[in-house]
PDB file of N, CA and C in Angstrom:
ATOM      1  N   UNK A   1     -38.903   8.384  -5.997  1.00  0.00           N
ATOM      2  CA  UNK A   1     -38.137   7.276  -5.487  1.00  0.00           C
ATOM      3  C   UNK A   1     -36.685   7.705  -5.318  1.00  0.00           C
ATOM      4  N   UNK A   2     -36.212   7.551  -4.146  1.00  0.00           N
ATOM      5  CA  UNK A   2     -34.809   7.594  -3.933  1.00  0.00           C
ATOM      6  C   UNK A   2     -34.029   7.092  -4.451  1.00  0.00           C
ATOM      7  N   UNK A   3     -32.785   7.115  -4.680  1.00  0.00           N
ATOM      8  CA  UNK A   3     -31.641   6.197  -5.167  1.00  0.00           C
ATOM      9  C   UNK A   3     -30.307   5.968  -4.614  1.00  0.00           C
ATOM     10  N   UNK A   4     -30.081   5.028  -3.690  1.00  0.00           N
ATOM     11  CA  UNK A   4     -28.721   5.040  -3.054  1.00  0.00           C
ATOM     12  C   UNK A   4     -28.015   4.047  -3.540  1.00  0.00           C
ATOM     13  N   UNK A   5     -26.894   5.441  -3.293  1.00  0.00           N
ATOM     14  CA  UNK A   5     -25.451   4.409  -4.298  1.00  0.00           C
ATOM     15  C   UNK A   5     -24.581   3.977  -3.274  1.00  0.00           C
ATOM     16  N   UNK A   6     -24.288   2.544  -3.671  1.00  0.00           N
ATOM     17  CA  UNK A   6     -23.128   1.826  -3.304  1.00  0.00           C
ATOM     18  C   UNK A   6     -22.420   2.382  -2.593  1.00  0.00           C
ATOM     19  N   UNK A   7     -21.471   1.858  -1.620  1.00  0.00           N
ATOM     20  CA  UNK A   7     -20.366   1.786  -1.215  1.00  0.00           C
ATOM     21  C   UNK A   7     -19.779   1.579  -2.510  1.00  0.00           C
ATOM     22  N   UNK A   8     -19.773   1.054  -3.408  1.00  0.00           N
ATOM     23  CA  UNK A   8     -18.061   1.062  -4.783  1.00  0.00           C
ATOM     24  C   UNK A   8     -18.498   2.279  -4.980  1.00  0.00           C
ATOM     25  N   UNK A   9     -19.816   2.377  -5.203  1.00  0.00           N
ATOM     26  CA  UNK A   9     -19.802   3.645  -6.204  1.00  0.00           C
ATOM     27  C   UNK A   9     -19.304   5.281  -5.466  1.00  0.00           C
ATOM     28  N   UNK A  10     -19.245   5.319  -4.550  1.00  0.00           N
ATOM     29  CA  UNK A  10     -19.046   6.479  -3.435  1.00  0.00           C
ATOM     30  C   UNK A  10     -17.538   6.245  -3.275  1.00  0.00           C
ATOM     31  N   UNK A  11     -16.715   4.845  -3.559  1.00  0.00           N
ATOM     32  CA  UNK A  11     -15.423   4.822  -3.127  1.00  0.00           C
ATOM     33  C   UNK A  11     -14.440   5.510  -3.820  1.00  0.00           C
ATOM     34  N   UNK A  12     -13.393   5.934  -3.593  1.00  0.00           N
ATOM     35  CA  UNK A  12     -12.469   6.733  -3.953  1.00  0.00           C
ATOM     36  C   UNK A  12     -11.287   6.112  -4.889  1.00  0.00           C
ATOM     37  N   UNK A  13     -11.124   5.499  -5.829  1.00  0.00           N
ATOM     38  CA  UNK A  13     -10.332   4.943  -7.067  1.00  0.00           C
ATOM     39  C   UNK A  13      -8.111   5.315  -5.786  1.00  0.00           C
ATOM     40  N   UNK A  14      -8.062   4.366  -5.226  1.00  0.00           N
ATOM     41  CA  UNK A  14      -6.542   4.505  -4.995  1.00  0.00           C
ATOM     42  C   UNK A  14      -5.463   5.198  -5.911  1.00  0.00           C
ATOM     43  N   UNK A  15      -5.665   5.096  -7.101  1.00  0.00           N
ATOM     44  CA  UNK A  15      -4.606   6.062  -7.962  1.00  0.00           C
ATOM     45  C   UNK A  15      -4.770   7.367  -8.106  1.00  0.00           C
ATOM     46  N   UNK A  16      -6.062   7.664  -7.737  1.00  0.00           N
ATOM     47  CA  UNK A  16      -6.559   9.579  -7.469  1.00  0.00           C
ATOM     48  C   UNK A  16      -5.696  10.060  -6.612  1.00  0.00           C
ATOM     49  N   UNK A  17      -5.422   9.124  -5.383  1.00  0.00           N
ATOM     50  CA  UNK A  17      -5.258  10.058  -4.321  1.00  0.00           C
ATOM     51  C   UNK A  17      -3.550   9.296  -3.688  1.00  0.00           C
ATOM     52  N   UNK A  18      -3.017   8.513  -4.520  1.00  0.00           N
ATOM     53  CA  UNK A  18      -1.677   7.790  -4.435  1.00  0.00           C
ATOM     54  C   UNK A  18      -0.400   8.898  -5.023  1.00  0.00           C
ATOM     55  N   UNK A  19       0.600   8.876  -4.753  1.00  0.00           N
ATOM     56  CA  UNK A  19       1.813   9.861  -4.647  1.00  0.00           C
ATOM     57  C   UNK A  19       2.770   8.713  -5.511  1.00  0.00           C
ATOM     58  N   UNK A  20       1.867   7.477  -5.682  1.00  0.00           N
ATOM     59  CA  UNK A  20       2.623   6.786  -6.413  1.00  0.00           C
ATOM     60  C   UNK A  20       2.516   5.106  -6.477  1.00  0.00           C
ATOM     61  N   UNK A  21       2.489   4.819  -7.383  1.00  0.00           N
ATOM     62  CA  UNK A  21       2.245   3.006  -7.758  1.00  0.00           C
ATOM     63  C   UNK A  21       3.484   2.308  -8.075  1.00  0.00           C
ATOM     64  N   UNK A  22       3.752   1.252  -7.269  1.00  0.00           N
ATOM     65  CA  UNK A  22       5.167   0.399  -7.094  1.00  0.00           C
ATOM     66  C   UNK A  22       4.949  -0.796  -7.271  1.00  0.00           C
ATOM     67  N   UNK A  23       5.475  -1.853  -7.552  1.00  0.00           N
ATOM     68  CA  UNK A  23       5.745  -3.277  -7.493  1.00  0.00           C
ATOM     69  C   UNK A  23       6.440  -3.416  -6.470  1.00  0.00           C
ATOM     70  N   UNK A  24       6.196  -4.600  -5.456  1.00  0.00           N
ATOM     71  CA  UNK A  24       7.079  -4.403  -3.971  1.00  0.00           C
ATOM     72  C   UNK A  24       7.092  -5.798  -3.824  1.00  0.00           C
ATOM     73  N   UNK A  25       8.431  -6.256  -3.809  1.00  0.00           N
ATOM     74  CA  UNK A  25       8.910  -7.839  -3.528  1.00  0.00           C
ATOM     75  C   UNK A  25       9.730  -7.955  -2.413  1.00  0.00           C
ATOM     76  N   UNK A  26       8.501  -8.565  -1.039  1.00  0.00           N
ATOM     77  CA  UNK A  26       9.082  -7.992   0.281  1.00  0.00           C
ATOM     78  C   UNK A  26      10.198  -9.062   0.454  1.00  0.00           C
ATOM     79  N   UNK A  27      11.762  -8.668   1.338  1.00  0.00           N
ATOM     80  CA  UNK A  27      12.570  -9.822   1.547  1.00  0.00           C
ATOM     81  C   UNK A  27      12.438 -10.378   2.680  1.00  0.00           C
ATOM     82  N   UNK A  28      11.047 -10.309   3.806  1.00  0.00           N
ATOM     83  CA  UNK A  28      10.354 -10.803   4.477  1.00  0.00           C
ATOM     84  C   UNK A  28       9.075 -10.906   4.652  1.00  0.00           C
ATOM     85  N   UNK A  29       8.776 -11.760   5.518  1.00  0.00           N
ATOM     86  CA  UNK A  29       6.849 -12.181   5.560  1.00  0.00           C
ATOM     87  C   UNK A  29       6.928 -11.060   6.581  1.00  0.00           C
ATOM     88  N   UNK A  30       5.086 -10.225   6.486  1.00  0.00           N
ATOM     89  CA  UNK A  30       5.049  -9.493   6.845  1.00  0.00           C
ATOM     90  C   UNK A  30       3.729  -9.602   8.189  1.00  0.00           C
ATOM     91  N   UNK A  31       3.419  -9.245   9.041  1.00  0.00           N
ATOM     92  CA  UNK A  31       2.197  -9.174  10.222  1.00  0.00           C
ATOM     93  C   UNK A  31       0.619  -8.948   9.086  1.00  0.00           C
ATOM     94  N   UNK A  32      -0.325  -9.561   9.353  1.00  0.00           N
ATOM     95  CA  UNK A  32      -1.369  -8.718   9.222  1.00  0.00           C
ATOM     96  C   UNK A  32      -1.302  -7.956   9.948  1.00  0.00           C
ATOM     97  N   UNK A  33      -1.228  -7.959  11.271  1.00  0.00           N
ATOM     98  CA  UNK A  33      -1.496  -6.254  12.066  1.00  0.00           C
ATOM     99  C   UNK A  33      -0.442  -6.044  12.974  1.00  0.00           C
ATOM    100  N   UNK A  34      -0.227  -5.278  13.480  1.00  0.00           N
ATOM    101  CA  UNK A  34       0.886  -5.314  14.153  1.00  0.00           C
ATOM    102  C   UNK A  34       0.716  -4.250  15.419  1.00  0.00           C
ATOM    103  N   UNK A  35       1.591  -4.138  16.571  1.00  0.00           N
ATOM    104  CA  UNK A  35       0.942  -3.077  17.629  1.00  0.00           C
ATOM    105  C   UNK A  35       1.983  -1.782  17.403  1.00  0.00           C
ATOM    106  N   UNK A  36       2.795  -1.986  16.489  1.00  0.00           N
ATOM    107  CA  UNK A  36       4.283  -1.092  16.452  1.00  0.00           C
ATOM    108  C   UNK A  36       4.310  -1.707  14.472  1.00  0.00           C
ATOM    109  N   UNK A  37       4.551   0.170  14.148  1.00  0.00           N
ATOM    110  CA  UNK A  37       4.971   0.117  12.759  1.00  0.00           C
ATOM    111  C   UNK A  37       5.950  -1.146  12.358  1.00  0.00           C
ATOM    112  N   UNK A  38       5.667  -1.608  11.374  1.00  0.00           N
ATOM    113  CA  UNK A  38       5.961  -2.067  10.302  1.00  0.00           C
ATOM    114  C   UNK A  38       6.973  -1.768   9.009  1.00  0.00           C
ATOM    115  N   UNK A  39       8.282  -1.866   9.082  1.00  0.00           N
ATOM    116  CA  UNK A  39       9.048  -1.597   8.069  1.00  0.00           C
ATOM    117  C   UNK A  39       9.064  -2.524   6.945  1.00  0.00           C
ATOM    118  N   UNK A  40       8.642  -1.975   5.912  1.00  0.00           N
ATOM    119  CA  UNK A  40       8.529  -2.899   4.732  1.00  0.00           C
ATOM    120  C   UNK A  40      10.053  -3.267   4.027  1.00  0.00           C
ATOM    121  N   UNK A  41      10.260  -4.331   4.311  1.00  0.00           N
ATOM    122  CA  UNK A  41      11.892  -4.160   3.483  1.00  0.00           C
ATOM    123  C   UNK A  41      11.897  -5.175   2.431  1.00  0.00           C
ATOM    124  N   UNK A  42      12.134  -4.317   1.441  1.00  0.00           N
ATOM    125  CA  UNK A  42      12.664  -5.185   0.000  1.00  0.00           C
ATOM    126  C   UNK A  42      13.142  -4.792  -1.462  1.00  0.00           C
ATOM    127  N   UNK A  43      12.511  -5.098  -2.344  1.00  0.00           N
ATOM    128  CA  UNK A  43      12.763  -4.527  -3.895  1.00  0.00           C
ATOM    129  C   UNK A  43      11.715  -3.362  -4.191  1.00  0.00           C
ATOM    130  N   UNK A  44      12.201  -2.636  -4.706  1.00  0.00           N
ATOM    131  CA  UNK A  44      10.837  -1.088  -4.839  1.00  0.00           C
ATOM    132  C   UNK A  44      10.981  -0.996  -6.800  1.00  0.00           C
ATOM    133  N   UNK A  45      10.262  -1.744  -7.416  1.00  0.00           N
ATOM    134  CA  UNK A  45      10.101  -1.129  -9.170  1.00  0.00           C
ATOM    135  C   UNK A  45       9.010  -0.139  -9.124  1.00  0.00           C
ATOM    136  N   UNK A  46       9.177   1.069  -9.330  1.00  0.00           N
ATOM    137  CA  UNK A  46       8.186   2.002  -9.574  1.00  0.00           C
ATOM    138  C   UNK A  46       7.506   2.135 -10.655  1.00  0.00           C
ATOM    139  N   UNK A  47       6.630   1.805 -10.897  1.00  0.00           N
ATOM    140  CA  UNK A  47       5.752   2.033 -12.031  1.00  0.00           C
ATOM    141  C   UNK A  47       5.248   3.527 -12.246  1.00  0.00           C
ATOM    142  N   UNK A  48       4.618   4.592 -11.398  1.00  0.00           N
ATOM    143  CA  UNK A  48       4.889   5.817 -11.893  1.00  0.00           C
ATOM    144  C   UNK A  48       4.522   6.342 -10.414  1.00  0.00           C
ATOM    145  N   UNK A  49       5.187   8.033 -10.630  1.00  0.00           N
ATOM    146  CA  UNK A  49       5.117   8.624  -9.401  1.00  0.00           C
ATOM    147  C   UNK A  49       5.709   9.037  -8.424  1.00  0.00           C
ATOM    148  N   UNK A  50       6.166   9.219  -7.329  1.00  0.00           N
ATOM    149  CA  UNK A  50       7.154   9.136  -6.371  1.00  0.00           C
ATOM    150  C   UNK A  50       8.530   8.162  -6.279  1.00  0.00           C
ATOM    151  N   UNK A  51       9.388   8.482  -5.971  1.00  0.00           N
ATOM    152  CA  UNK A  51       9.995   7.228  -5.728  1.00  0.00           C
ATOM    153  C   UNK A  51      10.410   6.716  -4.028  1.00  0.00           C
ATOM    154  N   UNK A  52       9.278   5.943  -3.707  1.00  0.00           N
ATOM    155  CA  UNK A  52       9.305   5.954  -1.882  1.00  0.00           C
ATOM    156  C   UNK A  52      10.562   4.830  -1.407  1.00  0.00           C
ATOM    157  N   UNK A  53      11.753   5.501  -0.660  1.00  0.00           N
ATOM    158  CA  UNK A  53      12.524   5.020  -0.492  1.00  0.00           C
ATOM    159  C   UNK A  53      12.400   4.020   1.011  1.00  0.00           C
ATOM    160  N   UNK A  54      11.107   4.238   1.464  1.00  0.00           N
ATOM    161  CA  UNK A  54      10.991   3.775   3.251  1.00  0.00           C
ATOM    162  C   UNK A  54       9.577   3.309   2.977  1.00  0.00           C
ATOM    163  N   UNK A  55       8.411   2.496   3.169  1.00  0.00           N
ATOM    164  CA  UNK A  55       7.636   1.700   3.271  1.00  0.00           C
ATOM    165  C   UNK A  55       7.148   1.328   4.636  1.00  0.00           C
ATOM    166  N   UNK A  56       5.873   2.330   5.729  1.00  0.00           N
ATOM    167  CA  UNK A  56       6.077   2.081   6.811  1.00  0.00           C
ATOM    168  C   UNK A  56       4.508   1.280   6.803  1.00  0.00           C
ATOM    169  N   UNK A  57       3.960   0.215   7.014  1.00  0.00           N
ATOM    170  CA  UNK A  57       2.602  -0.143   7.822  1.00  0.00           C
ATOM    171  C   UNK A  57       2.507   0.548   8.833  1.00  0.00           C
ATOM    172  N   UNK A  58       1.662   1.135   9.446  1.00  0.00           N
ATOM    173  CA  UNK A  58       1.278   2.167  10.289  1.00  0.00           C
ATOM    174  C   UNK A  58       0.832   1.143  11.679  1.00  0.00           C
ATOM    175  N   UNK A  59       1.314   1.620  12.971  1.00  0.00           N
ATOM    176  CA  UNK A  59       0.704   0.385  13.990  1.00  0.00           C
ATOM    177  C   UNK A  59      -0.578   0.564  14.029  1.00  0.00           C
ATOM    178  N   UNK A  60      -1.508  -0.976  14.435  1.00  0.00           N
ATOM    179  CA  UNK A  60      -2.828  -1.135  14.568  1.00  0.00           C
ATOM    180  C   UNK A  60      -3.553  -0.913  12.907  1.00  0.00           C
ATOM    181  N   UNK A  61      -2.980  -1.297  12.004  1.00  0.00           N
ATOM    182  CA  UNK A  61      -3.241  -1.164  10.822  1.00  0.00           C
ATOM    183  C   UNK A  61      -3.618  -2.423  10.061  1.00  0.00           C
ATOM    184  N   UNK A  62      -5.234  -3.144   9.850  1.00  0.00           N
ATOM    185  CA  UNK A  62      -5.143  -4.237   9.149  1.00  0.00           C
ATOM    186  C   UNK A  62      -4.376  -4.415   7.841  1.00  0.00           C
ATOM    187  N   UNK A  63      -3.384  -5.019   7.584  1.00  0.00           N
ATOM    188  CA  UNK A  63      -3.103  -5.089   5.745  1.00  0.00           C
ATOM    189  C   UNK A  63      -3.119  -6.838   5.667  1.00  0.00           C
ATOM    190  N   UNK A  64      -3.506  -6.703   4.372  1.00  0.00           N
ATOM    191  CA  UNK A  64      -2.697  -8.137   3.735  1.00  0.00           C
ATOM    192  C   UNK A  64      -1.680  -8.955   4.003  1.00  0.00           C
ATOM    193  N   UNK A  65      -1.276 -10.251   4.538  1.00  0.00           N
ATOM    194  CA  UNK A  65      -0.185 -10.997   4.513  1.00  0.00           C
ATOM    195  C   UNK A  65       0.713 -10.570   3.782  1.00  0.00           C
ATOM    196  N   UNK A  66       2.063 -10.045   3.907  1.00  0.00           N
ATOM    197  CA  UNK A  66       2.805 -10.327   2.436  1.00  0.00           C
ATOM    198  C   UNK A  66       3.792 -11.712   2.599  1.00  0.00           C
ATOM    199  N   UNK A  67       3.798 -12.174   1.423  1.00  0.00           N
ATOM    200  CA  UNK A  67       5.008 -13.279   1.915  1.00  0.00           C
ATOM    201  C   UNK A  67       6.309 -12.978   1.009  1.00  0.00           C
ATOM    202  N   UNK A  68       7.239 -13.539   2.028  1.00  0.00           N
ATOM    203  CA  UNK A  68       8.602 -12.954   1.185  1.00  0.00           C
ATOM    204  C   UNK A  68       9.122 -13.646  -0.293  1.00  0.00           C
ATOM    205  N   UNK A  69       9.524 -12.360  -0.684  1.00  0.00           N
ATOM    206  CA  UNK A  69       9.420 -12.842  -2.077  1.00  0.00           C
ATOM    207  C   UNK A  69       8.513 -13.094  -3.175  1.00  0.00           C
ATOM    208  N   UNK A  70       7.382 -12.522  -2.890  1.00  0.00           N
ATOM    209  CA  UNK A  70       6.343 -12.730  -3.843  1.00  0.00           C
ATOM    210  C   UNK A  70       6.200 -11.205  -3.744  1.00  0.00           C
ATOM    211  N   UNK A  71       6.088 -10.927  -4.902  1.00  0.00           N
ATOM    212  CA  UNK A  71       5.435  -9.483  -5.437  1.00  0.00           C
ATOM    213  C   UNK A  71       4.047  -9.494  -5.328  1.00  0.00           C
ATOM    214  N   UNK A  72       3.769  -7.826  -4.758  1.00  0.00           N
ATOM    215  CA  UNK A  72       2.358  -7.279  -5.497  1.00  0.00           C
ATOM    216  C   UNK A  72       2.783  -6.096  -5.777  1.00  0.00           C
ATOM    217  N   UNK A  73       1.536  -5.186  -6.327  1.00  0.00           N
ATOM    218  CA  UNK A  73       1.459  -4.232  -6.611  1.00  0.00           C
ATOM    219  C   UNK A  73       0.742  -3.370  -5.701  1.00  0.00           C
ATOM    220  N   UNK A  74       1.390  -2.272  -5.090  1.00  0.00           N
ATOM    221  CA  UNK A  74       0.608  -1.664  -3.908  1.00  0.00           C
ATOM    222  C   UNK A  74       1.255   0.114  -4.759  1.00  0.00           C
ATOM    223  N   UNK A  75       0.041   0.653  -4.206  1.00  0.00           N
ATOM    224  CA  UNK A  75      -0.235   2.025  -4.306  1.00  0.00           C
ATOM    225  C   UNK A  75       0.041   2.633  -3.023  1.00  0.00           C
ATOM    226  N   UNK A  76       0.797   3.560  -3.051  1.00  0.00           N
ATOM    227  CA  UNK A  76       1.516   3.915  -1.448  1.00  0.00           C
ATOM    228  C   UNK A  76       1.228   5.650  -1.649  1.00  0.00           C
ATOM    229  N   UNK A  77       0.757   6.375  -0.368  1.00  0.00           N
ATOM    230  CA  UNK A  77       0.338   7.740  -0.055  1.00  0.00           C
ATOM    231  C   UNK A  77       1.948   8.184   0.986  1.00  0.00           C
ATOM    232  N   UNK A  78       2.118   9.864   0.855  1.00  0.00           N
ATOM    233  CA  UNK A  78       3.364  10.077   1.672  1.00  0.00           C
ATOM    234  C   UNK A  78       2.797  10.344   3.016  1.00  0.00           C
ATOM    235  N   UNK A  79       3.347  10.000   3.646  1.00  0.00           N
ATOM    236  CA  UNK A  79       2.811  10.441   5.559  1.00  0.00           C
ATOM    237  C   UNK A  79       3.131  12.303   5.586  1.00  0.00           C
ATOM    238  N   UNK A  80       2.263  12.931   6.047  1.00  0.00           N
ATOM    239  CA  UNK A  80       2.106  14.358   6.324  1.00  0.00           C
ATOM    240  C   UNK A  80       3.081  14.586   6.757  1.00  0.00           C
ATOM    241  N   UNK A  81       3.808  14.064   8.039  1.00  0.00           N
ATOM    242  CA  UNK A  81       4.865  14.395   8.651  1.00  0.00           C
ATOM    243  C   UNK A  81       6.399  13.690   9.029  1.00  0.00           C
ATOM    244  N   UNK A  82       6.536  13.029   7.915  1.00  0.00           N
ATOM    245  CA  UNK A  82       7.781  12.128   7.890  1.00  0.00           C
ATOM    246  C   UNK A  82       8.153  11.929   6.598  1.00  0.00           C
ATOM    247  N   UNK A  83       9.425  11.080   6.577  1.00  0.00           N
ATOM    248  CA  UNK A  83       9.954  11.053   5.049  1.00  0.00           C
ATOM    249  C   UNK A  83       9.617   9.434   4.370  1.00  0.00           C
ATOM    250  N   UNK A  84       8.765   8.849   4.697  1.00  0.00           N
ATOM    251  CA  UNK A  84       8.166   8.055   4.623  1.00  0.00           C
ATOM    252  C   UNK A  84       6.556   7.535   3.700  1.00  0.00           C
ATOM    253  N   UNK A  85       6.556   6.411   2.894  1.00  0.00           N
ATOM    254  CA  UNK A  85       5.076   5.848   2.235  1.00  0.00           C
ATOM    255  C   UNK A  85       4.311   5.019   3.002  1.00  0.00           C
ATOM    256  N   UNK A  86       3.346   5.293   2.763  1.00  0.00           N
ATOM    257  CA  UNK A  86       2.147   3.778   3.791  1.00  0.00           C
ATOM    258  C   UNK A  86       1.743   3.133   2.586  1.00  0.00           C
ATOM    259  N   UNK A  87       1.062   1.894   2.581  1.00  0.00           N
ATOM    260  CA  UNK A  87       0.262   1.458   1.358  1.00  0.00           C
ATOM    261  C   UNK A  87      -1.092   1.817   1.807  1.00  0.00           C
ATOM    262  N   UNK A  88      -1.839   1.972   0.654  1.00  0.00           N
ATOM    263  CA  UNK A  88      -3.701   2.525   0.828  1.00  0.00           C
ATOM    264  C   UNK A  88      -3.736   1.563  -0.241  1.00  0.00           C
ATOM    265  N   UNK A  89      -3.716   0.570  -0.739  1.00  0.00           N
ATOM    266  CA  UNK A  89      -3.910  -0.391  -1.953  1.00  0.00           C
ATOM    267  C   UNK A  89      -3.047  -1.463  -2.375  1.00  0.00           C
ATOM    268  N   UNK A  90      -3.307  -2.870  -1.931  1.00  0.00           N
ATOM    269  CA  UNK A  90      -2.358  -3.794  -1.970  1.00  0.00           C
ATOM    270  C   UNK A  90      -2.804  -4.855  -3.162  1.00  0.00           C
ATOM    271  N   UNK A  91      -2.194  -5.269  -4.017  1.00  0.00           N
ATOM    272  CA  UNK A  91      -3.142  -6.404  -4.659  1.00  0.00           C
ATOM    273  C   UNK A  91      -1.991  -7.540  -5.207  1.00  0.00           C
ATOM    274  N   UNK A  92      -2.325  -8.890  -5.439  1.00  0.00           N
ATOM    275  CA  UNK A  92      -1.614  -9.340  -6.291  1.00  0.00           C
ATOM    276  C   UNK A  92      -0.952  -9.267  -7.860  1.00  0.00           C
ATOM    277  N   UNK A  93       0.455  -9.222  -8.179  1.00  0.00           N
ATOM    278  CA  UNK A  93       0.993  -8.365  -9.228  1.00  0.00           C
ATOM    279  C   UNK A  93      -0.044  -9.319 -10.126  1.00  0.00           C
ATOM    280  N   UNK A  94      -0.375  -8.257 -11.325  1.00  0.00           N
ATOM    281  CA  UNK A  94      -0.907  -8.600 -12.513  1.00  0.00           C
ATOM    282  C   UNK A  94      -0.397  -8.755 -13.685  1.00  0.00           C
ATOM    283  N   UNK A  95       0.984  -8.207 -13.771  1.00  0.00           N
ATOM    284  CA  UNK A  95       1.772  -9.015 -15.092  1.00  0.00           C
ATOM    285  C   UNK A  95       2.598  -9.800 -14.613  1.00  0.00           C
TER     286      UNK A  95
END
């Protein structure tokens, strides 16, 4: 008998492959998608890792609503070729 695993179970844990985990309290509401990058602008508390000074949503990129002024906690990867973070993991803050 075969055994196939999950989609969770095959998925890749965001802090493996993150350059760094932040608390991000945007000082605007943000697009779910957008056709042209996305500058994230606001408060950056780093919890560990990098410290990403630029926050880009990538165009044609589904993310999460953010609304201004409400924190989450997002896990952000560095772009290969710029001085710039994307988020790969958005969630509502937990403390």
């Amino acid at each position: 008998m075969e055994v196939v695993a999950t989609i969770v179970e095959q998925a890749v844990p965001p802090e493996s492959i993150a350059d760094a985990f932040i608390e991000f309290t945007p000082s605007r509401a943000t697009l779910v998608v957008s056709r042209e990058d996305q500058l994230l602008e606001g408060k950056v508390d780093l919890v560990w890792g990098a410290n990403p000074q630029t926050i880009i949503i990538p165009a044609n990129t589904m993310i999460r609503a953010l609304e201004a002024e409400v924190t989450v906690e997002m896990y952000v990867k560095k772009f290969p070729d710029r001085d710039a973070y994307y988020p790969i993991y958005m969630a509502p803050r937990s403390r």
